[in-house]
PDB file of N, CA and C in Angstrom:
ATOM      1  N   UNK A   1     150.241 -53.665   2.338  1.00  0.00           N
ATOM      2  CA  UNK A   1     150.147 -54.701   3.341  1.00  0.00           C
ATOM      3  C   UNK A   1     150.498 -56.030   2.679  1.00  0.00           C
ATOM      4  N   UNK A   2     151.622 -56.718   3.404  1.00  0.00           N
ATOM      5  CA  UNK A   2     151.710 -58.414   2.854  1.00  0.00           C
ATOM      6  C   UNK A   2     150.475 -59.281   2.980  1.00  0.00           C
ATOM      7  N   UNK A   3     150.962 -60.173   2.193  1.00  0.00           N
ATOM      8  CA  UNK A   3     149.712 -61.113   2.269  1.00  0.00           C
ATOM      9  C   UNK A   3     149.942 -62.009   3.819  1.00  0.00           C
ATOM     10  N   UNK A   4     150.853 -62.083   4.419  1.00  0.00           N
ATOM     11  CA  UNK A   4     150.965 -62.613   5.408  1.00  0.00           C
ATOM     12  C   UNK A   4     150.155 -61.614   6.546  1.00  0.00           C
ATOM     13  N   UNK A   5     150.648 -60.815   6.500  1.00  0.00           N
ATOM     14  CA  UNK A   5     149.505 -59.966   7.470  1.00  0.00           C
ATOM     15  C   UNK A   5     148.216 -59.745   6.976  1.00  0.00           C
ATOM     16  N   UNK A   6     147.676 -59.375   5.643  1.00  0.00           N
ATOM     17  CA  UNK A   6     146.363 -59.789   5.476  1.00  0.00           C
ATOM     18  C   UNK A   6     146.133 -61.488   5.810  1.00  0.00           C
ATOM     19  N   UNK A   7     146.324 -62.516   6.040  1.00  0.00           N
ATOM     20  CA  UNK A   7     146.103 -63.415   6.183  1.00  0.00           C
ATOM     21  C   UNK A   7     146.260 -63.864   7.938  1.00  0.00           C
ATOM     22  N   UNK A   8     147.019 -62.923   8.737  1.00  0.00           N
ATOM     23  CA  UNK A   8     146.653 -63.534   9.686  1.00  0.00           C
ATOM     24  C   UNK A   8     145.693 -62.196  10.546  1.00  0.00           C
ATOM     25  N   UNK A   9     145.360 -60.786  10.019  1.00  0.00           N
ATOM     26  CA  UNK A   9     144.413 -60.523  10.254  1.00  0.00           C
ATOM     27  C   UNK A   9     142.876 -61.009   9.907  1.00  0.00           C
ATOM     28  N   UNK A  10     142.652 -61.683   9.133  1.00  0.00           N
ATOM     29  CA  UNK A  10     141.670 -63.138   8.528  1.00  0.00           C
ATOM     30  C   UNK A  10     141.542 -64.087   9.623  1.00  0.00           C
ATOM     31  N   UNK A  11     142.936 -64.602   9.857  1.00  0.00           N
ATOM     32  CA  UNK A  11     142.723 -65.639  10.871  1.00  0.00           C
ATOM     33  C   UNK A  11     142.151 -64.805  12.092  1.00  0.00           C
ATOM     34  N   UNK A  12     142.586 -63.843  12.521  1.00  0.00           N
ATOM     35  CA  UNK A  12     142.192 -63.632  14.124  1.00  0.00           C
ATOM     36  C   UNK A  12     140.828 -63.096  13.885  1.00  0.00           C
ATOM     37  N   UNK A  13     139.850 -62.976  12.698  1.00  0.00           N
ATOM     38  CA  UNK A  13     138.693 -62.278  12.684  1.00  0.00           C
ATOM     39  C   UNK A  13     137.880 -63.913  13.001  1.00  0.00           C
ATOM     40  N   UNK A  14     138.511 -64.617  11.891  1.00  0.00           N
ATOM     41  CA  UNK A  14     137.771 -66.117  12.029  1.00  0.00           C
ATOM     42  C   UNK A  14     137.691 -66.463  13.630  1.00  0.00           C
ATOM     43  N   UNK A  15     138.855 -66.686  14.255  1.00  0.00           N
ATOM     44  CA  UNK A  15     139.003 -66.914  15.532  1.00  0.00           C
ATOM     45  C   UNK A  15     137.952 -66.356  16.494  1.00  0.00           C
ATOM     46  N   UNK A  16     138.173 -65.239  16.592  1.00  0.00           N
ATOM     47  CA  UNK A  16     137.189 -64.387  16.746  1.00  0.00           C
ATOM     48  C   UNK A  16     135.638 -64.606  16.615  1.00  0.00           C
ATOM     49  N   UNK A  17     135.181 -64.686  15.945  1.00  0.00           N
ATOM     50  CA  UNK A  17     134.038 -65.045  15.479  1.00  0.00           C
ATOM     51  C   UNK A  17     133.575 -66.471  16.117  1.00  0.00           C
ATOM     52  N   UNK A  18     134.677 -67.259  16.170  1.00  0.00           N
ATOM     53  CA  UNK A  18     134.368 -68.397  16.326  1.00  0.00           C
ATOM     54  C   UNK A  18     134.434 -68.634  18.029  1.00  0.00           C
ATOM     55  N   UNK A  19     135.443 -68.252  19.028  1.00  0.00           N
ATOM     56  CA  UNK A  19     135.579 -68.500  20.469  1.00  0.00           C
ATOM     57  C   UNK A  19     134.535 -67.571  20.729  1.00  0.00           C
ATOM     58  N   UNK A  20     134.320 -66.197  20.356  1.00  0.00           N
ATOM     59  CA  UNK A  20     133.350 -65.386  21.557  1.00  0.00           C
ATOM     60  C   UNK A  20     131.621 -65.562  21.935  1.00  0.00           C
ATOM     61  N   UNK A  21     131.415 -66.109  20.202  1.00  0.00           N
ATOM     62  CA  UNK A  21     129.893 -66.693  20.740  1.00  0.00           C
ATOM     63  C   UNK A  21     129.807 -67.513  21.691  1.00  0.00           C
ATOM     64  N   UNK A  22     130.982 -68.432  21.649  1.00  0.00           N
ATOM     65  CA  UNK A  22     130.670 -69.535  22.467  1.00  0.00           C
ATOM     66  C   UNK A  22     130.613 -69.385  24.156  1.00  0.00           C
ATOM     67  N   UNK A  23     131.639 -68.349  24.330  1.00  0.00           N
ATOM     68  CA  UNK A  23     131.991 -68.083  25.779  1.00  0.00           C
ATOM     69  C   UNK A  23     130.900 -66.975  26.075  1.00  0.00           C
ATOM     70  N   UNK A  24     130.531 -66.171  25.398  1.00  0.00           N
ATOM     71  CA  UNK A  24     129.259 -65.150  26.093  1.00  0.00           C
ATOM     72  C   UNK A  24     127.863 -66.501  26.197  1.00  0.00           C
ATOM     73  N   UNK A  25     127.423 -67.455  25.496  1.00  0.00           N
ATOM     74  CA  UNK A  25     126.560 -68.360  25.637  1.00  0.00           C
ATOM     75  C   UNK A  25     127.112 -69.487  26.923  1.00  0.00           C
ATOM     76  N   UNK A  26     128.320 -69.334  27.548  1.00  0.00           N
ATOM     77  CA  UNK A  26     128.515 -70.294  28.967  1.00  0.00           C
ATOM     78  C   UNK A  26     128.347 -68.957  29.980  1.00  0.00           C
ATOM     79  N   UNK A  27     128.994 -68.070  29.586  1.00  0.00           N
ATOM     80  CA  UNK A  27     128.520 -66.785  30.851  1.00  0.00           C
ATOM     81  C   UNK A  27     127.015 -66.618  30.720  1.00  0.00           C
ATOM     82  N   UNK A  28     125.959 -66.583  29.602  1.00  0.00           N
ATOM     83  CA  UNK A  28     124.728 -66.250  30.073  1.00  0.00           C
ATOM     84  C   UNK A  28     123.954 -66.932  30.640  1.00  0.00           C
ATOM     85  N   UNK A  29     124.912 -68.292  30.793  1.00  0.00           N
ATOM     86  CA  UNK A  29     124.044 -69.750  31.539  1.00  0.00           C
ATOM     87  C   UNK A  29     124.812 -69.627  33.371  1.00  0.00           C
ATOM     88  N   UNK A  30     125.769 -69.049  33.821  1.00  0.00           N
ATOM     89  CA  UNK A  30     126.548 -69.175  34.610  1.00  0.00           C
ATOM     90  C   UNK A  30     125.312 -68.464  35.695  1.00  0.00           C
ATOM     91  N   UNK A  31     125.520 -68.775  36.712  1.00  0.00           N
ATOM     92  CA  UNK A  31     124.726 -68.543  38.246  1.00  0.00           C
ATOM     93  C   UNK A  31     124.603 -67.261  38.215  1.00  0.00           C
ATOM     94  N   UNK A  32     126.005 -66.371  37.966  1.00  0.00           N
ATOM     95  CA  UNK A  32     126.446 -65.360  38.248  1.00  0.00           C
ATOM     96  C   UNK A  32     125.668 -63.999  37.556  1.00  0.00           C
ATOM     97  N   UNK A  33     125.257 -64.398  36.000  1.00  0.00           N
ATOM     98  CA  UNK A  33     124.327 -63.698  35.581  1.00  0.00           C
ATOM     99  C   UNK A  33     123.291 -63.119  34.966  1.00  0.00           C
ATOM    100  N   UNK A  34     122.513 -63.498  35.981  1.00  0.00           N
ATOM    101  CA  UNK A  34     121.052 -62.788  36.696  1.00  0.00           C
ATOM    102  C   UNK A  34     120.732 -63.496  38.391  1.00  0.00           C
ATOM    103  N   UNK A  35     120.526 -62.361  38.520  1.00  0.00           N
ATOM    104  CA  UNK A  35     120.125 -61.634  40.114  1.00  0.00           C
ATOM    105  C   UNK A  35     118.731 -62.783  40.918  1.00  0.00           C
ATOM    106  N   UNK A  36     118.218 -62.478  41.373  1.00  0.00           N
ATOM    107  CA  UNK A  36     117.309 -63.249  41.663  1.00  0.00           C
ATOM    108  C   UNK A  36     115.861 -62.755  40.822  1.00  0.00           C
ATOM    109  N   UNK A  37     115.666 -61.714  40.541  1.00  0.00           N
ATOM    110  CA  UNK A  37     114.406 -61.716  39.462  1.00  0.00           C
ATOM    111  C   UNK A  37     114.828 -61.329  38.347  1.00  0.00           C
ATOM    112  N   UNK A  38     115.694 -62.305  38.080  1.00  0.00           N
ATOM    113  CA  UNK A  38     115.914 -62.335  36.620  1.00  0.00           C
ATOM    114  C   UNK A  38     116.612 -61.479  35.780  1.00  0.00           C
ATOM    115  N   UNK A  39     117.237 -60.049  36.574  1.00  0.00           N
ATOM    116  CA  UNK A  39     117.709 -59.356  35.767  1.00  0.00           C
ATOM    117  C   UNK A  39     119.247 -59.388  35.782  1.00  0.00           C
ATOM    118  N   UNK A  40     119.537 -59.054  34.175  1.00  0.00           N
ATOM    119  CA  UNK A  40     121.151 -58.771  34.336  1.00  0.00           C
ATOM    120  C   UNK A  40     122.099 -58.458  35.124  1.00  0.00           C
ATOM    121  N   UNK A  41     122.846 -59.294  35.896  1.00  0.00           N
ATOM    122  CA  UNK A  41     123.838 -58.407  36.832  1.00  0.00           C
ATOM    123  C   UNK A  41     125.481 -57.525  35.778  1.00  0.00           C
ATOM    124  N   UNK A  42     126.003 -57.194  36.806  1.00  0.00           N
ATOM    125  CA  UNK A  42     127.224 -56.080  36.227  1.00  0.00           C
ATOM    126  C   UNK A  42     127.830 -57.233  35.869  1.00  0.00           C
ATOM    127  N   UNK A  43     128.240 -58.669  36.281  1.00  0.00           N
ATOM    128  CA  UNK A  43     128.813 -59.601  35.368  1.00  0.00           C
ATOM    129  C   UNK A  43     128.617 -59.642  34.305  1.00  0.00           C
ATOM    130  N   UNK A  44     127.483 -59.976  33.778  1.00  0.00           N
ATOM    131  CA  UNK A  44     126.982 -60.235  32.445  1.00  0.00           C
ATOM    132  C   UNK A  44     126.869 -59.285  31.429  1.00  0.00           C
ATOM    133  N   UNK A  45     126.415 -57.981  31.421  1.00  0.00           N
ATOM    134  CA  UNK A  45     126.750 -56.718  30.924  1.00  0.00           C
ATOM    135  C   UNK A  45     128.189 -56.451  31.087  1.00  0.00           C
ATOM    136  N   UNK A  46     128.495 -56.593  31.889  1.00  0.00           N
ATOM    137  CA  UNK A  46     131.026 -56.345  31.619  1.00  0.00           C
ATOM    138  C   UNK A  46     131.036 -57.263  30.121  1.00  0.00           C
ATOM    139  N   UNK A  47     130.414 -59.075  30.502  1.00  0.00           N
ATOM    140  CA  UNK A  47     130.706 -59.490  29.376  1.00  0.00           C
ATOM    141  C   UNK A  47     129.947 -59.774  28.324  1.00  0.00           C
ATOM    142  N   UNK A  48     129.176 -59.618  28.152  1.00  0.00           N
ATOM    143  CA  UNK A  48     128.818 -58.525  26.850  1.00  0.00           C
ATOM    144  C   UNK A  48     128.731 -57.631  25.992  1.00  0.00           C
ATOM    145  N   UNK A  49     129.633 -56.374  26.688  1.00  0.00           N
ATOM    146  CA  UNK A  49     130.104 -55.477  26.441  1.00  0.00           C
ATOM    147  C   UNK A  49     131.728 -56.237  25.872  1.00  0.00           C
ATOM    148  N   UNK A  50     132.584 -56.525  26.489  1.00  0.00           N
ATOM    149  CA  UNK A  50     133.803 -57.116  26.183  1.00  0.00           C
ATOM    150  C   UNK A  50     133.699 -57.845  24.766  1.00  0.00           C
ATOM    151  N   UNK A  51     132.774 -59.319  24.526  1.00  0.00           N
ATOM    152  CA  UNK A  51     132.482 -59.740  23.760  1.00  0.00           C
ATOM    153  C   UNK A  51     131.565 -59.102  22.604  1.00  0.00           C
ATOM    154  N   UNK A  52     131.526 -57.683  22.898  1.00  0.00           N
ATOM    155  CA  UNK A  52     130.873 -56.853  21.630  1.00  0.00           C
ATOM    156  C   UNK A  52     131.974 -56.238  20.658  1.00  0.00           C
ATOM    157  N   UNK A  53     132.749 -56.019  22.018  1.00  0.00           N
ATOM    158  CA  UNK A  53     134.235 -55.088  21.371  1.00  0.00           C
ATOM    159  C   UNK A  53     134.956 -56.130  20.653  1.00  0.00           C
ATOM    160  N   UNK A  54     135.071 -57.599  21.166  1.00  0.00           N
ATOM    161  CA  UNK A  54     135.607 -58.151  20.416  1.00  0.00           C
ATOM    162  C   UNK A  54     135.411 -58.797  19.221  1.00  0.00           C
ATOM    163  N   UNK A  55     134.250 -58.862  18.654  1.00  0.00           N
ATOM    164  CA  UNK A  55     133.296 -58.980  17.457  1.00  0.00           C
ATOM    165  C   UNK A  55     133.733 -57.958  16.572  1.00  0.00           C
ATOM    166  N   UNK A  56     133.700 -56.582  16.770  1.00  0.00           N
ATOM    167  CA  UNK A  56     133.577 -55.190  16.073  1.00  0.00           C
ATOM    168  C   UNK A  56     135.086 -55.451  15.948  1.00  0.00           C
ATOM    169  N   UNK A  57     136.199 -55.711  16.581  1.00  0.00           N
ATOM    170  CA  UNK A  57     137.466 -55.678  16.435  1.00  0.00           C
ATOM    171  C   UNK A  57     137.783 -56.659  15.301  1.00  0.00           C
ATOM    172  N   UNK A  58     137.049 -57.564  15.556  1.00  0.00           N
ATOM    173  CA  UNK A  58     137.228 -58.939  14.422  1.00  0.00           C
ATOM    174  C   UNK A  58     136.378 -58.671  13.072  1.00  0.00           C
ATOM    175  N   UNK A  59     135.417 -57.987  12.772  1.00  0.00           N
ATOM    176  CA  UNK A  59     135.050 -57.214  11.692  1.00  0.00           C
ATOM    177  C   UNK A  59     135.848 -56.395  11.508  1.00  0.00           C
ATOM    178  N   UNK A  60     136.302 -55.523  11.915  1.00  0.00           N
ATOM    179  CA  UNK A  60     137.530 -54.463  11.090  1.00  0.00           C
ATOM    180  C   UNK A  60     138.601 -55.600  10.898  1.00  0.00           C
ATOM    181  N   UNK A  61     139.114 -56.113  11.469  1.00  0.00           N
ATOM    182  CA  UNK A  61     140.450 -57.640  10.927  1.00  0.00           C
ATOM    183  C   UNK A  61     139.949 -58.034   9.704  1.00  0.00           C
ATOM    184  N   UNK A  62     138.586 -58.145   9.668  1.00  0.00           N
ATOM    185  CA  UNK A  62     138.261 -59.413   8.594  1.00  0.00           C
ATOM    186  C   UNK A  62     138.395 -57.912   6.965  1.00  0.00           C
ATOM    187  N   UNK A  63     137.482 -56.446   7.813  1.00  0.00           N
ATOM    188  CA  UNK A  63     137.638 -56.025   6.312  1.00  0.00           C
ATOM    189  C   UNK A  63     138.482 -55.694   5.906  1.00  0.00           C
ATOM    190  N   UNK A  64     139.927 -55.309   7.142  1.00  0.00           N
ATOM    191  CA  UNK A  64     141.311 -54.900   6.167  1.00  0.00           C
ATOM    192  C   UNK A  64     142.466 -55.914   6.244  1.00  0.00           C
ATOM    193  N   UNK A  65     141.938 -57.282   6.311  1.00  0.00           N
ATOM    194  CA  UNK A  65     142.405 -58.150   5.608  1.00  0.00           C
ATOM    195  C   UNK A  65     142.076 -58.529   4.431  1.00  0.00           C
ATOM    196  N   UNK A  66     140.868 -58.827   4.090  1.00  0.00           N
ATOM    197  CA  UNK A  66     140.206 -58.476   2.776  1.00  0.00           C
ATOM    198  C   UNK A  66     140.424 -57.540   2.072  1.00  0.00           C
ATOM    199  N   UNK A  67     140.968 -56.103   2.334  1.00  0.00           N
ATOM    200  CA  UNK A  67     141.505 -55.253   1.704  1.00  0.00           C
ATOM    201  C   UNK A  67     142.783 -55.448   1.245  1.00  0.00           C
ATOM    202  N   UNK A  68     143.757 -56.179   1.853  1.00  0.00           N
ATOM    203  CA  UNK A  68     144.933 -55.975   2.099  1.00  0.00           C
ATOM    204  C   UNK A  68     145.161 -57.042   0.867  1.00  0.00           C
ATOM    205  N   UNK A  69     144.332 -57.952   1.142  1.00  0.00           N
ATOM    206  CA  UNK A  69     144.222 -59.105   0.142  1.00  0.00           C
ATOM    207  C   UNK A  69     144.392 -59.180  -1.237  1.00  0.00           C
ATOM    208  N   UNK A  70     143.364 -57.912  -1.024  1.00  0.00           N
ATOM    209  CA  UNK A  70     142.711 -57.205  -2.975  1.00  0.00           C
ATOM    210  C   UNK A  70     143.861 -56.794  -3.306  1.00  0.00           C
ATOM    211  N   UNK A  71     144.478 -55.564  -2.522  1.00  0.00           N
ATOM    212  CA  UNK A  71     145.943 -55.144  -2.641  1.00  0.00           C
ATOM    213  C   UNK A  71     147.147 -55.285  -2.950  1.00  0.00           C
ATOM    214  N   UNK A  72     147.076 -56.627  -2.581  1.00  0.00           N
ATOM    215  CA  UNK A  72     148.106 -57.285  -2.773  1.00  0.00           C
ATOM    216  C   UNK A  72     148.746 -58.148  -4.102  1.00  0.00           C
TER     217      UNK A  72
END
């Protein structure tokens, strides 16, 4: 693996890391979800689920960029 592709699998883990906390913390404030006693609606679980996958996606970026790195 080049260092250019280890390096911009790095970047999209950083990225990553960095936009999805922020946007699952404006969806868990949004009207939309929780219900009227308080519980989770299918909005909020879709994105949570979404923003899980995209965490776990950005950990594998970050470790085989870091691999790719060593490698290189």
């Amino acid at each position: 693996m080049t260092v250019l592709l280890s390096s911009l699998l790095l970047a999209n883990a950083v990225w990553n890391v960095i936009v999805w906390p922020q946007f699952i913390k404006r969806v868990a404030k949004d009207a939309r979800a929780r219900d009227e006693h308080g519980k989770a609606t299918p909005f909020l679980i879709v994105h949570i689920v979404l923003v899980s996958i995209s965490l776990a996606l950005a950990a594998a970026s970050a470790v085989a960029g870091v691999i790719g790195l060593l490698n290189a």
